[in-house]
Protein backbone atom coordinates (compact mmCIF):
# COMPACT_ATOMS: atom_id res chain seq x y z
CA UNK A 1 0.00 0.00 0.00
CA UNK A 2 1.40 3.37 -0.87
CA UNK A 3 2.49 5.74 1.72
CA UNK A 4 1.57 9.06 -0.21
CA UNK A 5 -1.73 9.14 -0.99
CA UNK A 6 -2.62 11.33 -4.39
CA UNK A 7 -5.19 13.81 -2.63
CA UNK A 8 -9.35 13.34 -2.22
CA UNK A 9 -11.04 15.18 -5.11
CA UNK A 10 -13.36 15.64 -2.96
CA UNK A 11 -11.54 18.63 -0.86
CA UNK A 12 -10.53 20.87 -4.19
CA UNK A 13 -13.45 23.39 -4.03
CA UNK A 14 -14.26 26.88 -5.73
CA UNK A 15 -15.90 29.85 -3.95
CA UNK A 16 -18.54 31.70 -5.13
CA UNK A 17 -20.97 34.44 -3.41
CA UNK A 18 -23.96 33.22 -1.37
CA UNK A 19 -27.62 34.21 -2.73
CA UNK A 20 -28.17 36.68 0.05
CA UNK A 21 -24.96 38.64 -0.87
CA UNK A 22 -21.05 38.26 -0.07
CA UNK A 23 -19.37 41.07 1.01
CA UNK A 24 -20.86 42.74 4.23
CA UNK A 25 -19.17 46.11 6.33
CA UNK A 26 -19.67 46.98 10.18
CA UNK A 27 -18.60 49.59 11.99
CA UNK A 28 -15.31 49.05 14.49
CA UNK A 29 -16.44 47.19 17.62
CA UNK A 30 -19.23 45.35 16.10
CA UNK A 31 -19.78 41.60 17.60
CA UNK A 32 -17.86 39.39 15.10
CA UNK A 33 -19.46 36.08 13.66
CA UNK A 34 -17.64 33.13 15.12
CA UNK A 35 -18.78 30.52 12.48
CA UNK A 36 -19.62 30.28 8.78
CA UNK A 37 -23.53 29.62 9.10
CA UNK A 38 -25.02 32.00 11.42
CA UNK A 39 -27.15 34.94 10.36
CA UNK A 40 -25.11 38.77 10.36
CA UNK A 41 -26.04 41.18 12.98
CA UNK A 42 -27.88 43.85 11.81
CA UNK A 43 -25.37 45.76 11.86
CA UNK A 44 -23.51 44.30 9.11
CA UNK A 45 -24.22 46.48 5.60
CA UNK A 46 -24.64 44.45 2.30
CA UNK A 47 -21.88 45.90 -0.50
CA UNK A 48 -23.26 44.23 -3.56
CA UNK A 49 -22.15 42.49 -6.14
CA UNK A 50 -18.68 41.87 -6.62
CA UNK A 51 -16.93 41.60 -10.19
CA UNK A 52 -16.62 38.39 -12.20
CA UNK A 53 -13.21 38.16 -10.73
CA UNK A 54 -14.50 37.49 -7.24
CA UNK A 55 -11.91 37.82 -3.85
CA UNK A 56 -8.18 37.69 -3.75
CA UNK A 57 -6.27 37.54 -0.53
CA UNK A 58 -2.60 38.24 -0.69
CA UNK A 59 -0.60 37.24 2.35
CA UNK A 60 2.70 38.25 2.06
CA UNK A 61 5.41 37.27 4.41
CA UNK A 62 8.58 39.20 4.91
CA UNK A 63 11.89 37.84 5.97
CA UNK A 64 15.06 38.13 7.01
CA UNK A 65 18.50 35.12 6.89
CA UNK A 66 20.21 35.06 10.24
CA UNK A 67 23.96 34.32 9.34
CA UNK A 68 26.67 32.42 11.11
CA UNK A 69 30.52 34.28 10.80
CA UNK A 70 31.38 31.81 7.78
CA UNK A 71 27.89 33.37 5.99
CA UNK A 72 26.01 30.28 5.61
CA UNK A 73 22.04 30.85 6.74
CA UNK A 74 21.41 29.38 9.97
CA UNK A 75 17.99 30.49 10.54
CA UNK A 76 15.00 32.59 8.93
CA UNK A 77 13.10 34.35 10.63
CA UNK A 78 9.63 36.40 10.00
CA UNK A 79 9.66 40.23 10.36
CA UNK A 80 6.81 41.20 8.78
CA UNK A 81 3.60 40.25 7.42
CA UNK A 82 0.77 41.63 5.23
CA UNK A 83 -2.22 40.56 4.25
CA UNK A 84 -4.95 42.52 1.69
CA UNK A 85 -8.04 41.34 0.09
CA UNK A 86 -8.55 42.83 -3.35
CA UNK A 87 -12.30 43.04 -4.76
CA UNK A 88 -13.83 45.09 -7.28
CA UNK A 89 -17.10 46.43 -6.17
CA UNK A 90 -19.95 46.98 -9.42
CA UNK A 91 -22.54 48.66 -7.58
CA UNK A 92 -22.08 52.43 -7.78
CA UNK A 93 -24.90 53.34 -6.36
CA UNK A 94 -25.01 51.43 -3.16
CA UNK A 95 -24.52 53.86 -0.61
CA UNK A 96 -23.14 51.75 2.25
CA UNK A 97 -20.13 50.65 -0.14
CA UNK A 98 -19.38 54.42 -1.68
CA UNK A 99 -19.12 55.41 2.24
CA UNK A 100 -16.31 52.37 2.70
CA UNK A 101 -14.30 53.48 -0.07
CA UNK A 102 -14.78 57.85 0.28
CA UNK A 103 -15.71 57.66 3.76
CA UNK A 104 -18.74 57.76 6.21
CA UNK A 105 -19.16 61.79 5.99
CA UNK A 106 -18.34 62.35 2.24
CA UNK A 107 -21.40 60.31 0.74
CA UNK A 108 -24.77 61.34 1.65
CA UNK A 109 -28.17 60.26 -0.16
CA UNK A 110 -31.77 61.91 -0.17
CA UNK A 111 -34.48 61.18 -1.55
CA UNK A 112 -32.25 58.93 -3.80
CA UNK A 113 -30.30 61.07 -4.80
CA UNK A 114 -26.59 60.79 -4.41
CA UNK A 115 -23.63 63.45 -3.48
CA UNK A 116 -19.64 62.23 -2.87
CA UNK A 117 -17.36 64.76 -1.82
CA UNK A 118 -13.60 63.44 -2.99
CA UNK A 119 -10.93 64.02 -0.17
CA UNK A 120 -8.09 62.80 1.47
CA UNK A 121 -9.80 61.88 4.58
CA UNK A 122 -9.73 57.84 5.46
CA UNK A 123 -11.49 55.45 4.25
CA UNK A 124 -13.14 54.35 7.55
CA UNK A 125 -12.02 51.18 9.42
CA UNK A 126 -14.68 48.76 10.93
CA UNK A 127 -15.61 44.53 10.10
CA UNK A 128 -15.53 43.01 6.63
CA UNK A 129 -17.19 39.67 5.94
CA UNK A 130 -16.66 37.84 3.04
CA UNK A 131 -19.37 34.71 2.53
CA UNK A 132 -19.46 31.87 -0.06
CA UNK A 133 -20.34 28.87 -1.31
CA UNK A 134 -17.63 25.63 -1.86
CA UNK A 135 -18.16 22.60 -3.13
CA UNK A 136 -20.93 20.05 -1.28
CA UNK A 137 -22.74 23.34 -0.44
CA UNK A 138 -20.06 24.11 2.30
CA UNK A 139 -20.35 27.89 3.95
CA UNK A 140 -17.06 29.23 4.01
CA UNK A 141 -16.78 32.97 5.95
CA UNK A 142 -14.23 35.26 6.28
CA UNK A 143 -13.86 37.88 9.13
CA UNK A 144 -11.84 40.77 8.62
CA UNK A 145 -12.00 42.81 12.33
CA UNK A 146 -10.20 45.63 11.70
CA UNK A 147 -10.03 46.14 7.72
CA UNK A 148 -10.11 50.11 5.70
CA UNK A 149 -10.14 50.05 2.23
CA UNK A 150 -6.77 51.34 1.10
CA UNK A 151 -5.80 51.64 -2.72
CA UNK A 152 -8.62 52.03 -5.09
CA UNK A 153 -7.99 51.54 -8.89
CA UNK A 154 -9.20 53.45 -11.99
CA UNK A 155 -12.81 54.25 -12.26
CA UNK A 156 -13.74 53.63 -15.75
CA UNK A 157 -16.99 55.16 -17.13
CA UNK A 158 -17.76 52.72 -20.80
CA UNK A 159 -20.68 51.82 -22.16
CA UNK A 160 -20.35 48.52 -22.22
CA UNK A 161 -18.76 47.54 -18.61
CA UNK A 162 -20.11 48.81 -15.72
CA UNK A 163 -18.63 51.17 -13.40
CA UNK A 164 -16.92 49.49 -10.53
CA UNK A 165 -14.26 50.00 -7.38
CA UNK A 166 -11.58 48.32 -7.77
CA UNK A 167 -10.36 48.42 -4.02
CA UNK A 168 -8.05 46.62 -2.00
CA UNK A 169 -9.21 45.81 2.03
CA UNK A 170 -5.98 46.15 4.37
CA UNK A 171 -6.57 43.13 6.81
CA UNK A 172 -4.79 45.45 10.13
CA UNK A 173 -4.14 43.89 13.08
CA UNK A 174 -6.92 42.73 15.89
CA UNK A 175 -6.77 43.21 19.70
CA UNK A 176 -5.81 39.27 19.64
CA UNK A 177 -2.85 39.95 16.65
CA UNK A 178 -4.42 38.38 14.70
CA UNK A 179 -5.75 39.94 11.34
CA UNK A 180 -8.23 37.67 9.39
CA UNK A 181 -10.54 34.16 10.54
CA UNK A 182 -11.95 31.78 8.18
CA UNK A 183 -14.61 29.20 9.01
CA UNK A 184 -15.85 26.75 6.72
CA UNK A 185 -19.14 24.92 7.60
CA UNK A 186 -20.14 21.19 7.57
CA UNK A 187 -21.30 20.09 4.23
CA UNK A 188 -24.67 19.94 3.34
CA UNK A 189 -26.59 16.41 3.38
C-alpha cells in the first residue's frame, strides 16, 4: 500500500458568493461572527455584487537570513507580514459601499439622490465579511475585524462595462494579533 496518498477530489473546491450577498461592512467594535452559518447582525451592511473576478487575498510574508561568521544561513526568521483582500465592487450606487471606499461623511443620499465629496480623509475602518459557497454546499466565511479600504484603482466610465471600485481591504491587526478568521461549515446532506 502506498504511503503518499494522491489527494481526495473531494476537498478541491471553488468559492462563489452566497444568494443573500457576499461582502458585508460593520462599523469598528461590532460583535464578530464566530462561524460560517449563522445569520449577520444587523449591523452588518450588504456591499453588492462583486466583479466576475471574485476575492483575492494576498498574504505576504517578509523575511530576514540570520547568518553564522562563515555566511552560511542558519535560521530565517519572519519580520513582517501583510495581508490585503482585493475586490472590485460593481454597484455604484449602493450607498453603504461608496461610504467604505470615500468615507462615512463624504457620501450622503436623499431622496435617492446621491452626493460624494472626494478628499483625502480615510477610508473608515470597521468589520468586513466575506461569505461563499464551496463545493458540497459548504459555507465558508471570512472575518476581517479591523479592515479600511486602502488603494482604489481606476474608475472607468464605458458603455459597455459597468462602473466598478476596484479596491483593495488592508486586513490590520486585531486586539488578539491576529488579522483575518476563516470558518468553513459542515457540508450539506
Amino acid at each position: 500500500m502506498p504511503t503518499n496518498s494522491p489527494g481526495t477530489t473531494a476537498n478541491v473546491t471553488t468559492g462563489k458568493r452566497r444568494v443573500d450577498g457576499g461582502v458585508y461592512f460593520a462599523v469598528a467594535g461590532t460583535t464578530l461572527p464566530t462561524d460560517a452559518t449563522t445569520a449577520l447582525a444587523a449591523a452588518f451592511k450588504p456591499l453588492g455584487y462583486v466583479s466576475e473576478d471574485g476575492v483575492t487575498n494576498s498574504l505576504s510574508k517578509e523575511t530576514a537570513e540570520i547568518k553564522e561568521w562563515g555566511g552560511d544561513t542558519v535560521d530565517t526568521v519572519l519580520t513582517g507580514q501583510t495581508d490585503t483582500f482585493s475586490l472590485k465592487f460593481i454597484e455604484s450606487f449602493n450607498v453603504d459601499t461608496l461610504k467604505c471606499i470615500y468615507g462615512t461623511s463624504n457620501v450622503t443620499e436623499s431622496s435617492g439622490a446621491i452626493s460624494i465629496t472626494v478628499n483625502a480623509a480615510d477610508a473608515p475602518s470597521g468589520v468586513y465579511v466575506i461569505d461563499m459557497i464551496q463545493r458540497g454546499g459548504r459555507m465558508k466565511r471570512i472575518v476581517i475585524p479591523n479592515g479600511k479600504i486602502t488603494e482604489l484603482g481606476d474608475i472607468v466610465y464605458k458603455a459597455d462595462e459597468a462602473v466598478g471600485y476596484d479596491c483593495t481591504i488592508a486586513a490590520n491587526l486585531d486586539a488578539s494579533g491576529n488579522t483575518h478568521y476563516e470558518y468553513i461549515g459542515a457540508a450539506s446532506t
